[in-house]
N, C-alpha and C. Protein backbone atom coordinates (compact mmCIF):
# COMPACT_ATOMS: atom_id res chain seq x y z
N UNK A 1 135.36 125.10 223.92
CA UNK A 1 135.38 124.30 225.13
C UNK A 1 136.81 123.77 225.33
N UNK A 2 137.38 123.52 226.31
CA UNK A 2 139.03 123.64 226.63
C UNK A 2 138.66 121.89 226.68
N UNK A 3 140.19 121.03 227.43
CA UNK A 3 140.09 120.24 227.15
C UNK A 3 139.43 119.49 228.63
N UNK A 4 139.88 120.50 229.77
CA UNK A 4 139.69 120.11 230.60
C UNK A 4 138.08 119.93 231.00
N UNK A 5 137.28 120.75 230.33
CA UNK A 5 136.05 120.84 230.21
C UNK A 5 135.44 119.68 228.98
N UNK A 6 135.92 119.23 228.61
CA UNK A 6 135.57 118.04 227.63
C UNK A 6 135.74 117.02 228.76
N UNK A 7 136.51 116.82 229.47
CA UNK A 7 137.15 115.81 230.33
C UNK A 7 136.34 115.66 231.20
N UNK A 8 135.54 116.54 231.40
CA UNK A 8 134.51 116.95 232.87
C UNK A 8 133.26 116.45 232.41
N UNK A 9 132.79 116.92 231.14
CA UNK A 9 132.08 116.47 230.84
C UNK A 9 131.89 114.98 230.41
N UNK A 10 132.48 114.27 230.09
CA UNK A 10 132.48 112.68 229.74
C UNK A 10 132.80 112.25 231.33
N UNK A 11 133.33 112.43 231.75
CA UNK A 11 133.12 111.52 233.38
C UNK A 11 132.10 111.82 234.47
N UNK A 12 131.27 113.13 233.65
CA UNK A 12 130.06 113.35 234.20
C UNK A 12 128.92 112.80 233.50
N UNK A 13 129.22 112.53 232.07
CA UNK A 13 128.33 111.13 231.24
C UNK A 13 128.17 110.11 231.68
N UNK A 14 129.78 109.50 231.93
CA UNK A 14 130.35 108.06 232.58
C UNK A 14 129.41 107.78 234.08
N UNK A 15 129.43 109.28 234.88
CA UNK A 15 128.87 109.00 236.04
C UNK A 15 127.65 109.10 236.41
N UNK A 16 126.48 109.52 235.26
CA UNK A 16 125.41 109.48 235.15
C UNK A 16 124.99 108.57 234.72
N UNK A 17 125.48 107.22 233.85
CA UNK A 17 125.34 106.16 233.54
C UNK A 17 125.16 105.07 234.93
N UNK A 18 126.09 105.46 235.30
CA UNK A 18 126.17 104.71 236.79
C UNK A 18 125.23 105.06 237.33
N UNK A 19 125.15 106.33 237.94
CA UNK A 19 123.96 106.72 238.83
C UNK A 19 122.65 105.64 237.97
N UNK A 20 122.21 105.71 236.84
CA UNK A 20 121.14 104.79 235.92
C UNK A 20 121.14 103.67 236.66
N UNK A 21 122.05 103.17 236.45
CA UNK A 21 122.09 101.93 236.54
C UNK A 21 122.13 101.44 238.09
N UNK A 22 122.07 102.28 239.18
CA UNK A 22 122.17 102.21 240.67
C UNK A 22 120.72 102.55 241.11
N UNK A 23 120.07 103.59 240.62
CA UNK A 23 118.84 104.09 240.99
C UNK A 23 117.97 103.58 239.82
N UNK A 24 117.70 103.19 238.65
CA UNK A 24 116.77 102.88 238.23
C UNK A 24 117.00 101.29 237.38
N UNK A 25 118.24 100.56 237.53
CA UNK A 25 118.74 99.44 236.73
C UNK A 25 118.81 99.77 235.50
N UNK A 26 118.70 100.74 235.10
CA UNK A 26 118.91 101.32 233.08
C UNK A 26 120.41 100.91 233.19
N UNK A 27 120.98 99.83 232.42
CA UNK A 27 122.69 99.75 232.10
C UNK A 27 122.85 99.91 230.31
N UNK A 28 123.32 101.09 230.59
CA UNK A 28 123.88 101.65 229.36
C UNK A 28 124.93 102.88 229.11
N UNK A 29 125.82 103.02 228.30
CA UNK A 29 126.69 103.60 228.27
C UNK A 29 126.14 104.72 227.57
N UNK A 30 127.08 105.97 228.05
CA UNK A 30 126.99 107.85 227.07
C UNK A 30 127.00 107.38 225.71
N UNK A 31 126.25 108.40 224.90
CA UNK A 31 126.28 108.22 223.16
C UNK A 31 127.77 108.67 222.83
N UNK A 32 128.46 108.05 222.32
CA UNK A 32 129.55 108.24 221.48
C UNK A 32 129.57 108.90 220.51
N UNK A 33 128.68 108.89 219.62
CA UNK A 33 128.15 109.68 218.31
C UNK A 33 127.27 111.13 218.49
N UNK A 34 127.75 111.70 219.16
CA UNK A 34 127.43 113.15 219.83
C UNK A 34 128.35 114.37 219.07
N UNK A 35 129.17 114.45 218.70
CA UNK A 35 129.84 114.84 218.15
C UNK A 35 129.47 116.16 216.87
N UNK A 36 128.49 115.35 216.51
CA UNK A 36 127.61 115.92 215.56
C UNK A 36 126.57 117.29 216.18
N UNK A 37 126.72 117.31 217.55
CA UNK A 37 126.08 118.78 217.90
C UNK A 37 124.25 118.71 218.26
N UNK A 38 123.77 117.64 217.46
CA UNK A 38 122.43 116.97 217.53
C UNK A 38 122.12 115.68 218.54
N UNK A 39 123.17 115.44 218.94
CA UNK A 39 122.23 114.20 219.60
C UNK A 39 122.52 114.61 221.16
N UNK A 40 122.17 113.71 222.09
CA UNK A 40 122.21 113.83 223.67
C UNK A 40 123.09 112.80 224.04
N UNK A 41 123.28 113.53 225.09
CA UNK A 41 124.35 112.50 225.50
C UNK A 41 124.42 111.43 226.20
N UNK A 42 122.93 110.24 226.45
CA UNK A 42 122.52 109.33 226.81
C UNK A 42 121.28 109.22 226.10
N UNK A 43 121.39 107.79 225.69
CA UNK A 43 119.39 107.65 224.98
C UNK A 43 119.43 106.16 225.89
N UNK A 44 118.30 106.17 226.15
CA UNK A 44 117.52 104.82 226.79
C UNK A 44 116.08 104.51 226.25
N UNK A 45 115.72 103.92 226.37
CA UNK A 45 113.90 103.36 225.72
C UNK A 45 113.34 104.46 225.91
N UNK A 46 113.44 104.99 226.97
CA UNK A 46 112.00 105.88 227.46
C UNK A 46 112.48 107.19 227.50
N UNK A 47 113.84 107.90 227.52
CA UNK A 47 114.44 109.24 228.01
C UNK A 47 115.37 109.27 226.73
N UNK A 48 115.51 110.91 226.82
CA UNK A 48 116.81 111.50 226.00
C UNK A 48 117.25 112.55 226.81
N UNK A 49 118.85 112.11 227.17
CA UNK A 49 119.40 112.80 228.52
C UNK A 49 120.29 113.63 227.62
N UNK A 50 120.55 115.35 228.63
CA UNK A 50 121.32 115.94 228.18
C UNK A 50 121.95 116.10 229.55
N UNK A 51 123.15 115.96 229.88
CA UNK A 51 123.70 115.81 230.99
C UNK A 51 125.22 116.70 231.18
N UNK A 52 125.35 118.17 232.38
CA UNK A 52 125.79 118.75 232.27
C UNK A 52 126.73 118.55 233.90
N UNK A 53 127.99 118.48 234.08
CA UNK A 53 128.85 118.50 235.06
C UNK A 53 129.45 119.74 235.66
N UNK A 54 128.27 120.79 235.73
CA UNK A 54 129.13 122.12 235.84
C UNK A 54 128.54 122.98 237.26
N UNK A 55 129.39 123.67 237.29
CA UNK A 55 129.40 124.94 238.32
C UNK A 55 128.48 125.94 237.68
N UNK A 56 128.31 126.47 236.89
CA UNK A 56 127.92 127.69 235.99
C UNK A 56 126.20 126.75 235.64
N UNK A 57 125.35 127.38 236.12
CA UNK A 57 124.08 126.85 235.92
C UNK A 57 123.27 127.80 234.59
N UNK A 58 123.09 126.78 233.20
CA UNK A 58 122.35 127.80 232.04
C UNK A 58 121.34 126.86 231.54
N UNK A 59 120.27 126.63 232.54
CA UNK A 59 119.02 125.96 232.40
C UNK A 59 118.36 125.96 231.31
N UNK A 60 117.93 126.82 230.97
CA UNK A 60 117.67 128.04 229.55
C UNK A 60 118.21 127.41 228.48
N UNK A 61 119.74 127.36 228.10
CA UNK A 61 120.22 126.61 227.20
C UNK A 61 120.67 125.21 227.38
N UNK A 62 120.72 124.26 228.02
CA UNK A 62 120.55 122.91 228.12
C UNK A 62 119.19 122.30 227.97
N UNK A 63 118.30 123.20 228.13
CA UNK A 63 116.49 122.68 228.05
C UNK A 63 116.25 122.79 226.50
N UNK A 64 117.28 123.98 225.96
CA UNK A 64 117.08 124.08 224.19
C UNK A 64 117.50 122.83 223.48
N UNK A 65 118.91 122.68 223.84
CA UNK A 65 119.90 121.43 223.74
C UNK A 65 119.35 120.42 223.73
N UNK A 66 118.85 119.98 224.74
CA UNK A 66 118.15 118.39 224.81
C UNK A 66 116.57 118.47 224.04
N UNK A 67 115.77 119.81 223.61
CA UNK A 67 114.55 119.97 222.89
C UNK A 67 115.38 119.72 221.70
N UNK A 68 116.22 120.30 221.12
CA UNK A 68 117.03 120.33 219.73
C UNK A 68 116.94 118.81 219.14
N UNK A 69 117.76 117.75 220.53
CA UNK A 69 117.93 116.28 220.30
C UNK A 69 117.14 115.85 219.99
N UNK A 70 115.88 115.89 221.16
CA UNK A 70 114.86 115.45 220.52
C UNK A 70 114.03 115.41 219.47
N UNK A 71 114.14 116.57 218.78
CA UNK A 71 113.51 117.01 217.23
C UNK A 71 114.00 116.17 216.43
N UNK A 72 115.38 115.94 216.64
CA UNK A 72 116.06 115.07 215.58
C UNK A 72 116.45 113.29 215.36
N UNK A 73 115.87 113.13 216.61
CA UNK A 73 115.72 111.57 216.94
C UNK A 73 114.75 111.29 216.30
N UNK A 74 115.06 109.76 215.64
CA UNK A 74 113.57 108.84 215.28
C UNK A 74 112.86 108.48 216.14
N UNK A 75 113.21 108.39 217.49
CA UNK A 75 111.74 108.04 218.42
C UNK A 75 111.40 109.45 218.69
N UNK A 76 110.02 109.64 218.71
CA UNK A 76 109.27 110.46 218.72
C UNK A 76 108.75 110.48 220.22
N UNK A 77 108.81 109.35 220.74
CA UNK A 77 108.01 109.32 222.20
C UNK A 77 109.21 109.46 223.42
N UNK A 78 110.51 109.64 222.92
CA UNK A 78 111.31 109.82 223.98
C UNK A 78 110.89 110.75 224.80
N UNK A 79 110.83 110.98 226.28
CA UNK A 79 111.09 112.18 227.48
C UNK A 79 112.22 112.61 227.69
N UNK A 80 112.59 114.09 227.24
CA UNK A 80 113.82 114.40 227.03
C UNK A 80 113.70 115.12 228.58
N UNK A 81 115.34 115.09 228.94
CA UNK A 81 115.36 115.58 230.42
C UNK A 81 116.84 115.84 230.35
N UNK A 82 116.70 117.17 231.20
CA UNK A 82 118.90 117.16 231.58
C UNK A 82 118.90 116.75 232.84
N UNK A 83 120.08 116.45 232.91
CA UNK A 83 120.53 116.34 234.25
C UNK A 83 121.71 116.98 234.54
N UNK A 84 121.93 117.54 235.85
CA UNK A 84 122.79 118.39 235.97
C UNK A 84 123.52 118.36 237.30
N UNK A 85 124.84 118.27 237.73
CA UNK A 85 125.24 118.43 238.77
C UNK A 85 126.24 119.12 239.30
N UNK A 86 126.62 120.13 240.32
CA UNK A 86 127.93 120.88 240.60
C UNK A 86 128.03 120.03 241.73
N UNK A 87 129.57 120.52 241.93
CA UNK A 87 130.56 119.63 242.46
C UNK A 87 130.01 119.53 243.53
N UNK A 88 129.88 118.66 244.54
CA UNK A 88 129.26 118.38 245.64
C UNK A 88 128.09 117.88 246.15
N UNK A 89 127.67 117.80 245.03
CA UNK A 89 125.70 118.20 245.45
C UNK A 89 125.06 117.16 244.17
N UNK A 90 123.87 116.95 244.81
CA UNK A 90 123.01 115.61 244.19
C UNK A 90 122.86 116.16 242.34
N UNK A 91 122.44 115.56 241.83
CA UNK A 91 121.58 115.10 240.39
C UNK A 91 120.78 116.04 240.43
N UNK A 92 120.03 116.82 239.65
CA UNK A 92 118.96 117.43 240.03
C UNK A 92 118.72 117.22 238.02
N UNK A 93 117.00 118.07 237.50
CA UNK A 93 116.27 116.92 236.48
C UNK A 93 115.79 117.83 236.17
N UNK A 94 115.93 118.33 234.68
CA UNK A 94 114.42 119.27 234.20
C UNK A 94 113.83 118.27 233.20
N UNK A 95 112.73 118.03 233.46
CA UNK A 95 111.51 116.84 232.67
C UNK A 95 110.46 118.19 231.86
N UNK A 96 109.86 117.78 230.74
CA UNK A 96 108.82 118.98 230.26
C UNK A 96 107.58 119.44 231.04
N UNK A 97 107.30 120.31 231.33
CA UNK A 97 105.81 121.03 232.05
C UNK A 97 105.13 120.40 231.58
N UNK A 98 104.86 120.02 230.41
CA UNK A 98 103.67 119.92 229.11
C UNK A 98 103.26 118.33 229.90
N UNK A 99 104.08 117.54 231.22
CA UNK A 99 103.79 116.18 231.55
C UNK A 99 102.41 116.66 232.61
N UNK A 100 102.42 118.51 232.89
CA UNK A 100 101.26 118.92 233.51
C UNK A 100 99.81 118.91 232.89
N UNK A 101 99.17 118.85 233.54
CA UNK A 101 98.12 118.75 232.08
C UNK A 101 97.85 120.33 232.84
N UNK A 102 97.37 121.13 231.46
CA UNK A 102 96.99 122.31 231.81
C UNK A 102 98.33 123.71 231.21
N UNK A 103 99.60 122.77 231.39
CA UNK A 103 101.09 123.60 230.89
C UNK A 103 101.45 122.76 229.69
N UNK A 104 101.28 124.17 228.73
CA UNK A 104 102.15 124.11 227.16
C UNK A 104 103.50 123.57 226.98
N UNK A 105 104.40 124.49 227.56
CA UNK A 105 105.45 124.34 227.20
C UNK A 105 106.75 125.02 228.31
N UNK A 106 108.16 124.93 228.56
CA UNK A 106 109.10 124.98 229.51
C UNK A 106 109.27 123.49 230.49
N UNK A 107 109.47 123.62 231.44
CA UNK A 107 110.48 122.25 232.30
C UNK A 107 109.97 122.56 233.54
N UNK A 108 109.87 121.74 234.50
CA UNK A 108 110.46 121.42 235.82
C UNK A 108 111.46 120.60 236.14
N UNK A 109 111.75 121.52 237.53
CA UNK A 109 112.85 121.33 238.53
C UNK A 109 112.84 119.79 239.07
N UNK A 110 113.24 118.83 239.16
CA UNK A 110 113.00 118.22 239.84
C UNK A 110 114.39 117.78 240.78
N UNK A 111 114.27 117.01 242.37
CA UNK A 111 115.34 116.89 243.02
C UNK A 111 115.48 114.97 242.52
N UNK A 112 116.63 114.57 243.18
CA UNK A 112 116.32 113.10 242.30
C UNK A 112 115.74 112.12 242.99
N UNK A 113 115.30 112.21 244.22
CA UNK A 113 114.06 111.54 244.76
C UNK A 113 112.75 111.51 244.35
N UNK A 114 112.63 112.44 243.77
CA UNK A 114 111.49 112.93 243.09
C UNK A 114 111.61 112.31 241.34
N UNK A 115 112.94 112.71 240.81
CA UNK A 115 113.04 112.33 239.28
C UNK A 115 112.74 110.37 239.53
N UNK A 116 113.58 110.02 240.24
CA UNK A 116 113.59 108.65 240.41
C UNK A 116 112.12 107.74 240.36
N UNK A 117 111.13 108.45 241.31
CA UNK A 117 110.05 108.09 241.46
C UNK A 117 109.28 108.05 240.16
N UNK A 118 109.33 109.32 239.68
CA UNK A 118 109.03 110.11 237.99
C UNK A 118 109.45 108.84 237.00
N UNK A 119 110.69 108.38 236.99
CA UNK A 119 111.29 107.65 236.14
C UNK A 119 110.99 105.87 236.30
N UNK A 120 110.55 105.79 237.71
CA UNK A 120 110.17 104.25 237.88
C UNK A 120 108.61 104.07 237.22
N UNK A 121 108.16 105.27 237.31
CA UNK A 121 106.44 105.06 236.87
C UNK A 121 106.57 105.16 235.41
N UNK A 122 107.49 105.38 234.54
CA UNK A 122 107.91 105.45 233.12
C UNK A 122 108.20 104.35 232.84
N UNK A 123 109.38 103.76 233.18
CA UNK A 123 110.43 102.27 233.19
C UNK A 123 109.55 101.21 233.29
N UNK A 124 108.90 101.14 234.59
CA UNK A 124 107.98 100.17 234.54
C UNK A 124 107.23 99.53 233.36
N UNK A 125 107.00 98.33 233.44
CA UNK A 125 106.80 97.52 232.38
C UNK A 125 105.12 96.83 233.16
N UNK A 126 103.91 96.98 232.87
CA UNK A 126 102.95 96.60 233.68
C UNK A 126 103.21 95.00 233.36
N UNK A 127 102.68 94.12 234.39
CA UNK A 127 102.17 92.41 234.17
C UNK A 127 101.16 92.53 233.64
N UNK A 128 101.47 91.50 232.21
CA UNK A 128 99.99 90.99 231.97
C UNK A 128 98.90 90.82 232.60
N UNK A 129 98.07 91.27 232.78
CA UNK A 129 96.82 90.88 233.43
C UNK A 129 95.51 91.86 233.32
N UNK A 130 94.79 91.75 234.27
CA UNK A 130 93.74 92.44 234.01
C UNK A 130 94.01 94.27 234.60
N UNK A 131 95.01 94.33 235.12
CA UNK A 131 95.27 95.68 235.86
C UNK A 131 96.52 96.17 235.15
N UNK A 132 96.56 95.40 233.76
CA UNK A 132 98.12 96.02 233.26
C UNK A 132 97.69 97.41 232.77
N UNK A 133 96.63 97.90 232.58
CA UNK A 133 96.23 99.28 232.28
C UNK A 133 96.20 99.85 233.32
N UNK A 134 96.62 99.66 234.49
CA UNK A 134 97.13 101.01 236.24
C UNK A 134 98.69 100.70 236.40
N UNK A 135 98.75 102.03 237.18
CA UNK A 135 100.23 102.61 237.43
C UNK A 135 100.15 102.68 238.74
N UNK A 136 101.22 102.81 239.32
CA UNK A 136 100.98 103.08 240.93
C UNK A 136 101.03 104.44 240.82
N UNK A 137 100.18 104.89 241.72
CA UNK A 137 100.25 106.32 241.69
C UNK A 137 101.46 107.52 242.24
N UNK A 138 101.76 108.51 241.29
CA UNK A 138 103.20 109.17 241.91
C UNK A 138 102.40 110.30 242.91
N UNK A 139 101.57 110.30 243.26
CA UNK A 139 100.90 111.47 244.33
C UNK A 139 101.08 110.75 245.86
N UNK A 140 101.90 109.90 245.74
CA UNK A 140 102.51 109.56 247.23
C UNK A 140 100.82 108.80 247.88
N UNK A 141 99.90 108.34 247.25
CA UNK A 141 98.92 107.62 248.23
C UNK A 141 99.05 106.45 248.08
N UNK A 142 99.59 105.70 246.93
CA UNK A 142 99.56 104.20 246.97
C UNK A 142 98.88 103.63 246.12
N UNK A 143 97.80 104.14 245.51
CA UNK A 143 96.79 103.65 244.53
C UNK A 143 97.35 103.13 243.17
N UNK A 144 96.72 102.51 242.24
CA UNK A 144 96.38 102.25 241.66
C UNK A 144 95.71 103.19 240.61
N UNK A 145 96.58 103.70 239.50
CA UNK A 145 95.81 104.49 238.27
C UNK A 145 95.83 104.34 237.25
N UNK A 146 94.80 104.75 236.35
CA UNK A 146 94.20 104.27 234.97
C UNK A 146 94.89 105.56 234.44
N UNK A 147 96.18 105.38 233.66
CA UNK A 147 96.56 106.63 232.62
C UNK A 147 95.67 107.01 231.75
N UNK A 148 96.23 108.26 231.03
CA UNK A 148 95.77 108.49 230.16
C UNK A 148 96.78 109.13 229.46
N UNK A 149 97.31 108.74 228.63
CA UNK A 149 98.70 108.63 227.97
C UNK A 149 98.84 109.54 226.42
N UNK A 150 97.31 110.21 226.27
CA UNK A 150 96.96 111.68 225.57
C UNK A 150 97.68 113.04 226.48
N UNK A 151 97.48 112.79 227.46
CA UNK A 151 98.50 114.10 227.77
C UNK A 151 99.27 114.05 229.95
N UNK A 152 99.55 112.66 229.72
CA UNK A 152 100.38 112.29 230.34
C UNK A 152 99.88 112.41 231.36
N UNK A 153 98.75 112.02 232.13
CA UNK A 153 98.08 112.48 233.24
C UNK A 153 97.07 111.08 233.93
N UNK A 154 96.86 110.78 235.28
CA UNK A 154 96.07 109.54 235.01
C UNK A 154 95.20 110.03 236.74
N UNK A 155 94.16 109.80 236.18
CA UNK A 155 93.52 110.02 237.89
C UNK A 155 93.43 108.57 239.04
N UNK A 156 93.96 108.51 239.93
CA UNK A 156 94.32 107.43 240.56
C UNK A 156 93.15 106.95 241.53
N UNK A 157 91.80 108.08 241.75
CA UNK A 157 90.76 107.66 242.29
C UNK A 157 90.78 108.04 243.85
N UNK A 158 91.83 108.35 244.56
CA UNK A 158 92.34 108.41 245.87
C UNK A 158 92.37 110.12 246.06
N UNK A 159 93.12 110.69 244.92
CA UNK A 159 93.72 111.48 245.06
C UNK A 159 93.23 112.69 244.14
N UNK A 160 93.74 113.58 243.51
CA UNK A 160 94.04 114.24 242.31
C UNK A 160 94.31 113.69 240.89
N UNK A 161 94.58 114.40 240.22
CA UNK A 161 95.36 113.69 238.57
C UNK A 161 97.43 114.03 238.89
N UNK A 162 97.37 113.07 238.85
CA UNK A 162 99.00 112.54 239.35
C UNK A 162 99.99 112.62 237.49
N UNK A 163 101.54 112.48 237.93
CA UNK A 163 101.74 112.00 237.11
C UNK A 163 102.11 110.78 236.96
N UNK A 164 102.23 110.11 236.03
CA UNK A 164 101.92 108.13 236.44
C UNK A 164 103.66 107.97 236.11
């Protein structure tokens, strides 16, 4: 990797941090301790980001990359996801299939209107109360859903089985 491509990549860390912290309030800085070939290059509570600043799109091997991280992290419940952007053009998100119920294993596409939404129904922290077991539903109706957090799926009563 040249240097200029090291360079690209850390201010595309730097600027994915930001984006966090603009679209979902996550404030936290790129892992420093990356170096080592195993880790990702953002961890937060809930995600393990592998985050790529390039022209040259290798989906395929960044989805290995950030599966790799995750194997080797002590949280076990992280959602590993890349993020990826060429010059000009939005954020775009591969999250695991397996959040389908019904799909094993590989990623989806997501655009970041879509990841954002994905990521607020994660982040979220329910209120104590009697409804802290519902999510708002991500199937765009508005409801109210009872997860089920065995294989990431929650039926919202309105709709279909969403992801929460």
């Amino acid at each position: 990797m040249t240097i200029h491509a090291q360079k690209k990549g850390k201010r595309g860390e730097v600027e994915f941090c930001g984006w966090l912290k603009e679209n979902l309030g996550i404030d936290i800085e790129r892992n420093y301790n990356q170096a080592d070939g195993h880790s990702a290059d953002v961890i937060t509570e809930d995600f393990i980001f592998e985050v790529k600043r390039r022209e040259v799109i290798d989906l395929g091997t960044w989805w290995y990359q950030v599966s790799m991280a995750k194997k080797k992290h002590k949280n076990e419940d992280l959602i590993p996801v890349v993020c990826f952007r060429q010059n000009r053009k939005p954020w775009q998100f591969l999250i695991p299939a397996n959040l389908l119920n019904g799909v094993d294993k590989g990623y989806m596409l997501l655009n970041e209107s879509v990841f954002i939404d994905f990521a607020k129904a994660i982040v979220a922290q329910p209120e104590e109360d009697e409804e802290a077991d519902y999510v708002m539903c991500s199937g765009y109706c508005g409801e109210l859903g009872k997860p089920n957090y065995e294989d990431g799926m929650f039926f919202c009563g309105a709709t279909k089985w969403c992801i929460p």
